[in-house]
Protein backbone atom coordinates (compact mmCIF):
# COMPACT_ATOMS: atom_id res chain seq x y z
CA UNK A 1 19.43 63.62 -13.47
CA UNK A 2 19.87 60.85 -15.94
CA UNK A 3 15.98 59.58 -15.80
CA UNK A 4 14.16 59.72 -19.61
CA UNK A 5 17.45 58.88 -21.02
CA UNK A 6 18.77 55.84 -22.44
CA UNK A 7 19.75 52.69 -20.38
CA UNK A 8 22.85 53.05 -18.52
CA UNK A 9 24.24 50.12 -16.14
CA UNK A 10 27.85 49.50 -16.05
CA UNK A 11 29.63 47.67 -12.85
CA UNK A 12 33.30 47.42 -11.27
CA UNK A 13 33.98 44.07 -12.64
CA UNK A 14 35.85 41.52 -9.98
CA UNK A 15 39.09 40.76 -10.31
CA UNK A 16 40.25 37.00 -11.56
CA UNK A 17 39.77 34.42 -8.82
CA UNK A 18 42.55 32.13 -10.65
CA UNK A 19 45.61 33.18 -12.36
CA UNK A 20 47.94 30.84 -14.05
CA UNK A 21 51.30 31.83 -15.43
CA UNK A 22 52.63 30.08 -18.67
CA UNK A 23 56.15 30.20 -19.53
CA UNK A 24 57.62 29.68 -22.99
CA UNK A 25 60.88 28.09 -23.64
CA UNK A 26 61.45 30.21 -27.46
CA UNK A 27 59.19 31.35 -30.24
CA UNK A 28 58.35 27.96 -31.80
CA UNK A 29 56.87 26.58 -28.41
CA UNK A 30 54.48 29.94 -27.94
CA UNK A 31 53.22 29.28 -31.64
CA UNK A 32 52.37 25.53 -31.25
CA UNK A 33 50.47 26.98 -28.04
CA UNK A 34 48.63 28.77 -29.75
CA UNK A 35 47.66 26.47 -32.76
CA UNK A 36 46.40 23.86 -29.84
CA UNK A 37 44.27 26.56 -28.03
CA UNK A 38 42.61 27.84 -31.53
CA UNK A 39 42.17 24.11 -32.79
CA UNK A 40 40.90 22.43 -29.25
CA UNK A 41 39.85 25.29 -27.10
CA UNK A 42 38.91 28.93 -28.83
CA UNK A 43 37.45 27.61 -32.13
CA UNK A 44 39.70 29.54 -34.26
CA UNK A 45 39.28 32.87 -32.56
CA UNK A 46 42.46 34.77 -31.20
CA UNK A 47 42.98 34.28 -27.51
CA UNK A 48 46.05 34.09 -26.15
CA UNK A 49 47.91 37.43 -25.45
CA UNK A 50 44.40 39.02 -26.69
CA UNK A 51 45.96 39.80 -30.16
CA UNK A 52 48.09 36.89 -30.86
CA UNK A 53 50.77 38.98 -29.65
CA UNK A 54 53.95 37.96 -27.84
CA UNK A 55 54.11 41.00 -26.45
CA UNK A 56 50.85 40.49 -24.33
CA UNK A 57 51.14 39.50 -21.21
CA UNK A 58 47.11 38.95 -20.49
CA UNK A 59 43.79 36.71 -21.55
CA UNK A 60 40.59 36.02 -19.91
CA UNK A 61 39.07 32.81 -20.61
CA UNK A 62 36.23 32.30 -21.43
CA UNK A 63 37.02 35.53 -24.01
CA UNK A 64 35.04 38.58 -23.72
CA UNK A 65 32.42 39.90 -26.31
CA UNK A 66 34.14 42.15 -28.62
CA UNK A 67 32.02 45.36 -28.81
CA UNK A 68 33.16 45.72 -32.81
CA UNK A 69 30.79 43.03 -33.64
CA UNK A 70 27.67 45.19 -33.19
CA UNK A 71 26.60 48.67 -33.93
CA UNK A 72 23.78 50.78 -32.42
CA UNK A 73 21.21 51.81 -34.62
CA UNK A 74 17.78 53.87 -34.14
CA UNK A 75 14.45 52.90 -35.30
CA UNK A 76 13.35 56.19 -35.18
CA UNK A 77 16.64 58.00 -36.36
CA UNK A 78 17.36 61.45 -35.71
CA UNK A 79 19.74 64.44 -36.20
CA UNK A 80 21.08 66.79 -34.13
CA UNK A 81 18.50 69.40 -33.91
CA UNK A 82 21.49 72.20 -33.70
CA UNK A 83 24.58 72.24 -37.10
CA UNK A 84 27.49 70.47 -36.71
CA UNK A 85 31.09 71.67 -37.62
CA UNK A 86 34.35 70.02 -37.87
CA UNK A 87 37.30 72.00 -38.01
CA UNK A 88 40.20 71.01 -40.34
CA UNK A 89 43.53 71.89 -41.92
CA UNK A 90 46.14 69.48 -43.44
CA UNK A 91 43.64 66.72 -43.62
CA UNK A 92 41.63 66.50 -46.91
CA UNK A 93 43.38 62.72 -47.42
CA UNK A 94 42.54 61.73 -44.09
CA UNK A 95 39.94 62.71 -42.48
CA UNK A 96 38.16 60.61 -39.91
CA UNK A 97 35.30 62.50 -38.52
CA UNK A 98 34.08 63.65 -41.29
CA UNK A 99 33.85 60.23 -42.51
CA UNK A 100 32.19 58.84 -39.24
CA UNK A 101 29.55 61.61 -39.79
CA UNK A 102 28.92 60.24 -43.55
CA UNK A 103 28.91 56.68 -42.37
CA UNK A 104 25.76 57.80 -39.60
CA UNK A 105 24.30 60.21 -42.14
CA UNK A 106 24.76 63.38 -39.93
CA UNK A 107 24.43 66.66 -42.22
CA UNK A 108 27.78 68.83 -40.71
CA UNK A 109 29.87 71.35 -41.88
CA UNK A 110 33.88 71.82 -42.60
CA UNK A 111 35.43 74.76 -41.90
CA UNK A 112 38.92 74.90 -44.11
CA UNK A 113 41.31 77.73 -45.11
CA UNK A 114 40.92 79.15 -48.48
CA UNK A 115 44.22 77.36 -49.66
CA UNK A 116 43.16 74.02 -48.95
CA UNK A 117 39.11 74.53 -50.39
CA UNK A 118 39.48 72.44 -53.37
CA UNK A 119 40.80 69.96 -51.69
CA UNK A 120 38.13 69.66 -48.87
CA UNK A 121 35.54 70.47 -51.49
CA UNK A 122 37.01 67.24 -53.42
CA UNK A 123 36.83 65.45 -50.07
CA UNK A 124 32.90 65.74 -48.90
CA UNK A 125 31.24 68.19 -51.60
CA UNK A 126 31.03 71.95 -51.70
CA UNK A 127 27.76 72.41 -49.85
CA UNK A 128 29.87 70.98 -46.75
CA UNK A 129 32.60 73.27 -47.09
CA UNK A 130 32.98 76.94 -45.57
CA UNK A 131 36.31 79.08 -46.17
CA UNK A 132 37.06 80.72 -43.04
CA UNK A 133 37.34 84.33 -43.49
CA UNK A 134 41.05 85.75 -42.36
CA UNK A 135 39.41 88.07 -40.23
CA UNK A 136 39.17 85.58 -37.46
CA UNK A 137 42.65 84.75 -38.13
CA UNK A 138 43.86 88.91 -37.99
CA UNK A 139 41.41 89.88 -34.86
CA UNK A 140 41.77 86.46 -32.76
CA UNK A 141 43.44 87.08 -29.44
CA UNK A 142 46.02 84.54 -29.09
CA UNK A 143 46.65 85.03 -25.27
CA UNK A 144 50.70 85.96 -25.62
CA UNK A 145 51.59 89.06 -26.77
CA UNK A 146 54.72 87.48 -29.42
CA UNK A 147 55.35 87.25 -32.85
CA UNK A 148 54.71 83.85 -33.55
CA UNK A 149 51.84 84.43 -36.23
CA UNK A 150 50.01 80.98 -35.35
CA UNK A 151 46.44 81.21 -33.90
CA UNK A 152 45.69 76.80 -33.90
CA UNK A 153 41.98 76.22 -34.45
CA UNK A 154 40.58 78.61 -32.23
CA UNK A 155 39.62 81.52 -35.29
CA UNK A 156 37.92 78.77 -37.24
CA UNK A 157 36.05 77.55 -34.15
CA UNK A 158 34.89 81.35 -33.56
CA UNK A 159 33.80 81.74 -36.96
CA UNK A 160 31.58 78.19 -36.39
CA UNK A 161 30.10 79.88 -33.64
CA UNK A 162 29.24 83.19 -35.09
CA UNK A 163 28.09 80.91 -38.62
CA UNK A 164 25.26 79.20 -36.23
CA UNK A 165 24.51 82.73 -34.42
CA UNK A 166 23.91 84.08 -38.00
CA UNK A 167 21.43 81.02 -39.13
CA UNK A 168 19.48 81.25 -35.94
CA UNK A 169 20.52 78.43 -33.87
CA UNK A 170 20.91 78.46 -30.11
CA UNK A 171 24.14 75.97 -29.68
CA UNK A 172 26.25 74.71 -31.47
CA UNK A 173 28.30 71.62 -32.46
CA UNK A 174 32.26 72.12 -33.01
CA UNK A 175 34.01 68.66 -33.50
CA UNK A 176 38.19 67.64 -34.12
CA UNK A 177 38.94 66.09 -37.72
CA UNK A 178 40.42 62.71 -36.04
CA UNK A 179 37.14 61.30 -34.26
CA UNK A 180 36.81 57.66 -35.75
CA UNK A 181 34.04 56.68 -33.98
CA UNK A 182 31.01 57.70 -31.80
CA UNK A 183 29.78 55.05 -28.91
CA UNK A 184 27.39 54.36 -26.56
CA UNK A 185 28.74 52.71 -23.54
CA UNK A 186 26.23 50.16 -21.54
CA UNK A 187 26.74 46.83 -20.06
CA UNK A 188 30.77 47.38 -19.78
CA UNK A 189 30.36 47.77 -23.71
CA UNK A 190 31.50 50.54 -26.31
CA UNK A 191 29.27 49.84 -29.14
CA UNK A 192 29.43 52.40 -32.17
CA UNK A 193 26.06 54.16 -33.25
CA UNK A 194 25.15 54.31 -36.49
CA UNK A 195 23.04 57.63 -36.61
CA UNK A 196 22.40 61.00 -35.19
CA UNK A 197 20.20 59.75 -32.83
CA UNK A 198 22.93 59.41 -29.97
CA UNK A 199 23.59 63.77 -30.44
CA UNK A 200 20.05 64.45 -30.26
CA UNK A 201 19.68 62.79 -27.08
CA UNK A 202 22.97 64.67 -25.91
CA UNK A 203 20.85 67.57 -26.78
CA UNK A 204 17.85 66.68 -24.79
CA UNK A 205 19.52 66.38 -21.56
CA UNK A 206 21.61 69.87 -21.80
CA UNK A 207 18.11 71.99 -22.66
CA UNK A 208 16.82 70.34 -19.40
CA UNK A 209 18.73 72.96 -17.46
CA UNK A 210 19.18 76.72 -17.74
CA UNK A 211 22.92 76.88 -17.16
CA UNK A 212 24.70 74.60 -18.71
CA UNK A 213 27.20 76.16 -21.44
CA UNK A 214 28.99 73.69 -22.62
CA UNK A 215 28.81 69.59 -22.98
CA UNK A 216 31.04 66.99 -24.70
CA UNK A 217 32.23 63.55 -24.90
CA UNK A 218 34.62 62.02 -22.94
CA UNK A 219 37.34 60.20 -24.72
CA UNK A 220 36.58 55.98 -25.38
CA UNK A 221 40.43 55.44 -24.35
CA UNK A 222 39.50 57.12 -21.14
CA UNK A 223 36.81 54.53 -20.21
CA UNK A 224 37.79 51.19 -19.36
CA UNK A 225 35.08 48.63 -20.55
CA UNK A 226 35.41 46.61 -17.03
CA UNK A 227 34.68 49.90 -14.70
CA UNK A 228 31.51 51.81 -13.40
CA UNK A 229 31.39 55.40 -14.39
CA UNK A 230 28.31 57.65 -13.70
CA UNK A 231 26.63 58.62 -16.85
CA UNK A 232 28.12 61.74 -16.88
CA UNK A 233 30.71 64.08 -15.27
CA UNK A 234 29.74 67.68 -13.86
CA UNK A 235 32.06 70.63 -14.21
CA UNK A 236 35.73 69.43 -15.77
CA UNK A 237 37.53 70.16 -19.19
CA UNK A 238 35.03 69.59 -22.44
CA UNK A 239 37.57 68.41 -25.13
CA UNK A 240 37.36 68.10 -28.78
CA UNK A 241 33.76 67.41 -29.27
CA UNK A 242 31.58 70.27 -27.95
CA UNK A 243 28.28 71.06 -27.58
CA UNK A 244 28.11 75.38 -26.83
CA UNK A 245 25.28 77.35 -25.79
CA UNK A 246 25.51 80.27 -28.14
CA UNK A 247 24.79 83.15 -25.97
CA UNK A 248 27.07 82.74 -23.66
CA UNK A 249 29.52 85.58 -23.01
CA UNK A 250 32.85 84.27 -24.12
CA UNK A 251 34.90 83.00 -27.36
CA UNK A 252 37.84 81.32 -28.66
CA UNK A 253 41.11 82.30 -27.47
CA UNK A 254 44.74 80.87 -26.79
CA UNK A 255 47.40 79.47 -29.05
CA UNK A 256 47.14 75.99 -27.24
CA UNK A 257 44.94 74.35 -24.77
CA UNK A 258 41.69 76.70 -26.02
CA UNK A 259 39.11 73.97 -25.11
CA UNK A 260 40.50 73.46 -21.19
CA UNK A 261 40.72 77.63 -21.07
CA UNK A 262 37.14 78.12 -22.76
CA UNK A 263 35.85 75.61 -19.95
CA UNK A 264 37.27 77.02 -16.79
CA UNK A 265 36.17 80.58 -17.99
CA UNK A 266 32.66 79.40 -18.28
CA UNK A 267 33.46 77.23 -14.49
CA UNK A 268 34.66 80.63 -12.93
CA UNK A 269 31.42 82.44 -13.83
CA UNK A 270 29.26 79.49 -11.63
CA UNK A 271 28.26 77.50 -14.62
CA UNK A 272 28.08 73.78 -15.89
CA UNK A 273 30.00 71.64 -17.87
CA UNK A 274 28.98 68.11 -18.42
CA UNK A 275 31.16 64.99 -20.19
CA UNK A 276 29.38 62.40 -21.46
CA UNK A 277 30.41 59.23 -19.91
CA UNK A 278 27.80 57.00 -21.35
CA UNK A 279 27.85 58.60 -25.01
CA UNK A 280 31.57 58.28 -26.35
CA UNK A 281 33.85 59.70 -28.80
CA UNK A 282 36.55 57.52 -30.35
CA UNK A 283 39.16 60.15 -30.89
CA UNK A 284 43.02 59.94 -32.34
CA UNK A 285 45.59 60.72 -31.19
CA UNK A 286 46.34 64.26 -32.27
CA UNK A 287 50.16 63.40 -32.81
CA UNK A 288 49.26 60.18 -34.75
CA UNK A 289 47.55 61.26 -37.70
CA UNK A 290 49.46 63.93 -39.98
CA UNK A 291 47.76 67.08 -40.36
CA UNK A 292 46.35 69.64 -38.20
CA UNK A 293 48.21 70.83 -34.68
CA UNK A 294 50.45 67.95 -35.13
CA UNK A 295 53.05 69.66 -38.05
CA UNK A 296 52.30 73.18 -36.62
CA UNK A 297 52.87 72.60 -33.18
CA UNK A 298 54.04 69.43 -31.68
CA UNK A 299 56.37 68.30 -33.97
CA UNK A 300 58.41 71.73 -33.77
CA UNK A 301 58.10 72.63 -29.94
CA UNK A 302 56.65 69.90 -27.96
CA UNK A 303 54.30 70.13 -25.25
CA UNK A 304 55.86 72.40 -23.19
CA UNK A 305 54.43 76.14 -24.40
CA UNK A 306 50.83 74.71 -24.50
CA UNK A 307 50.91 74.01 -20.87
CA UNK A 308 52.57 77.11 -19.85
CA UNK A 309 50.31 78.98 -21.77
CA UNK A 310 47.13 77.86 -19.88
CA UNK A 311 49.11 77.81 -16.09
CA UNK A 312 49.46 81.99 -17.62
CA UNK A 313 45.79 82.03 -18.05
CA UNK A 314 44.58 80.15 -14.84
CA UNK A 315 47.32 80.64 -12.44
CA UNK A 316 45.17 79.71 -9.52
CA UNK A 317 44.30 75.82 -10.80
CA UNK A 318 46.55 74.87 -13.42
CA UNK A 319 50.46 74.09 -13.03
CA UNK A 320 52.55 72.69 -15.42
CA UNK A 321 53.93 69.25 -14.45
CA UNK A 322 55.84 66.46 -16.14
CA UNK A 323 54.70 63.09 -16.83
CA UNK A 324 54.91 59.96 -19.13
CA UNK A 325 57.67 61.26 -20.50
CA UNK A 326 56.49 64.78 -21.69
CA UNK A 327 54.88 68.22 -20.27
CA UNK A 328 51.78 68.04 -18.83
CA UNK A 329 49.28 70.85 -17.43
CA UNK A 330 47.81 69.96 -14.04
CA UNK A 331 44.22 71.53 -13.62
CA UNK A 332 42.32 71.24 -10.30
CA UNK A 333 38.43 71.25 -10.79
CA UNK A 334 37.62 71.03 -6.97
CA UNK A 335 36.76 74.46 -6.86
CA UNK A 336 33.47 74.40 -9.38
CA UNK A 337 32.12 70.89 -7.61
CA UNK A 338 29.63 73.70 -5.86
CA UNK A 339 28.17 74.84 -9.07
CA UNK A 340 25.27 72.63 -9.82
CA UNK A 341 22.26 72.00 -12.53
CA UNK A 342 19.67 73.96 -12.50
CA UNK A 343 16.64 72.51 -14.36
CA UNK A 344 13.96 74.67 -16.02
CA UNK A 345 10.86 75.07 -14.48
CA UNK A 346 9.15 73.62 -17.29
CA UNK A 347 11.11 70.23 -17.93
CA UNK A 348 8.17 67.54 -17.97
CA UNK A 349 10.08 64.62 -15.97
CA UNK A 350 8.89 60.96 -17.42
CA UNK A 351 10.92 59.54 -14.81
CA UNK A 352 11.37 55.95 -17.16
CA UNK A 353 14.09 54.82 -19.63
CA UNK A 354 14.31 56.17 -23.11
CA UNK A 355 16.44 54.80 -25.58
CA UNK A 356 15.29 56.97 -28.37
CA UNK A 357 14.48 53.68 -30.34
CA UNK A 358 18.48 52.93 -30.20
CA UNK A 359 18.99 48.96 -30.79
CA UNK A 360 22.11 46.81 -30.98
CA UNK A 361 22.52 44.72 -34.49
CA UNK A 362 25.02 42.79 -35.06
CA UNK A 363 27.25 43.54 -37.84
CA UNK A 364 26.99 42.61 -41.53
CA UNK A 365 30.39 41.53 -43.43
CA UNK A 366 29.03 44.84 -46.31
CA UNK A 367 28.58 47.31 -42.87
């Protein structure tokens, strides 16, 4: 299924042949270490502890590559063919995909609440911004029947949906406000892309087939550079950064957890998901940045209503389980591995690599 797209080769690195533990006496002995291995060994760069960091417990030698010194840019750029929109509240200071998007010169829209215009309109420009209207807020079907008045995203992420609907588009793109980064991962290397060139090419694969209704990125933290992962993942939980065929029967709903409910809906009904594995996103954590969910929801309650509420929608594969330290929901995605691609009769198969153009430079000390 991956043929005409871009290169994608990644391999199970081996484990170390040789190890050698080094033991430190205090402090003062570590840092002399380290001053000898820049001076007489690494040329300056930090080794040791990978971050110069006592803490560490780790290095390779020779040191790997860092990915940060390149960036992946098209000689034919393009932009997604279908509008983007981000999603935002509490985070007109702050706001990292919206400045990733500037940085690759990807046209997108932000979808704000009417109290907090100004301030988004200060942020990227008026012609960015759309107010969400408060009927999506009054009408939006928040799963439990309770008092608490607050909907999370899921009303402004309807109103994105019905916003490309009404302009004539046949998907859309609905992105998180803390995406710092979007990568390409080849050669057991993340390397960020510069333009829209990397969505487009999402795009090409997911109008290959006639049922796939939703796509995404997989997280960058969730991919570890020395690893082989297939180039993408069939039927699991799209999260955060979502690609949605427009006309397909479902919307928005849920307090917490709407992206993993929205996916197993579309799952039940015997059609495809697919996560990205070689195209990245470098998302946030959503309780380390202030703004959005984070004040609303986790700071006050935790974790633990968000995955009861989705074990109340999907009963039959999600549980709610604890682990590192906090609630978790479980979700078991064995039951959709039988639902599988169906391409379109008319997809013209080159059967050869295309990298849409997409090159690795080297970073400049202005980029």
């Amino acid at each position: 299924d991956w043929v005409s797209m871009p290169a994608y080769k990644n391999v199970d690195e081996p484990e170390p042949e040789i190890t050698a533990l080094i033991k430190f006496r205090n402090k003062t002995d570590f840092d002399t270490f380290n001053e000898l291995l820049r001076k007489y060994v690494f040329e300056t760069n930090k080794v040791f502890g990978g971050k110069q960091e006592v803490t560490k417990k780790q290095a390779w030698f020779p040191l790997k590559e860092k990915s940060s010194k390149y960036h992946i840019v098209s000689n034919n750029p393009k932009n997604p063919r279908y509008p983007v929109y981000i999603v935002s509240k509490g985070r007109y200071i702050n706001n990292p995909t919206s400045a990733t998007l500037k940085r690759m010169n990807v046209p997108f829209y932000m979808i704000v609440e009417q109290q907090e215009y100004q301030e988004y309109c200060d942020l990227v420009g008026s012609e960015k911004v759309l107010v969400l209207p408060q009927v999506y807020k009054t009408e939006y079907d928040n799963f439990w029947k309770d008092d608490d008045p607050r909907t999370g995203p899921g009303p402004a992420r309807n109103f994105a949906w019905q916003h490309s609907i009404d302009n004539g588009h046949d998907w859309h793109w609905v992105m998180d406000d803390n995406i710092k980064s979007f990568e390409r991962f080849n050669n057991n290397m993340k390397i960020s892309c510069s333009d829209g060139t990397y969505f487009y090419a999402c795009e090409d694969f997911v109008l290959r087939y006639t049922n796939t209704a939703i796509a995404g990125l997989n997280y960058a933290n969730f991919i570890h550079s020395n690893e082989s992962k297939p180039p993408f993942t069939l039927n699991t939980r799209i999260y955060s950064c979502l690609l949605i065929k427009n006309d397909i029967p479902y919307r928005w709903r849920g307090r917490y957890n709407e992206d993993t409910d929205l996916s197993l809906r579309v799952l039940k009904d015997g059609l495809c998901t697919v996560q990205f594995n070689g195209f990245l996103q470098g998302k946030m954590s959503t309780q380390k940045i202030k703004g959005g969910n984070t004040k609303e929801f986790y700071e006050k309650e935790g974790t633990l209503n968000k995955s009861k509420m989705l074990e109340d929608m999907h009963p039959d594969v999600a549980r709610v389980v604890w682990k590192f330290n906090r609630w978790h929901h479980h979700v078991d995605y064995k039951p959709f591995k039988k639902n599988r691609l169906i391409k379109r009769t008319n997809y013209d198969n080159q059967n050869k690599v295309n990298n849409y153009g997409m090159e690795i430079h080297e970073q400049t000390t202005s980029e």
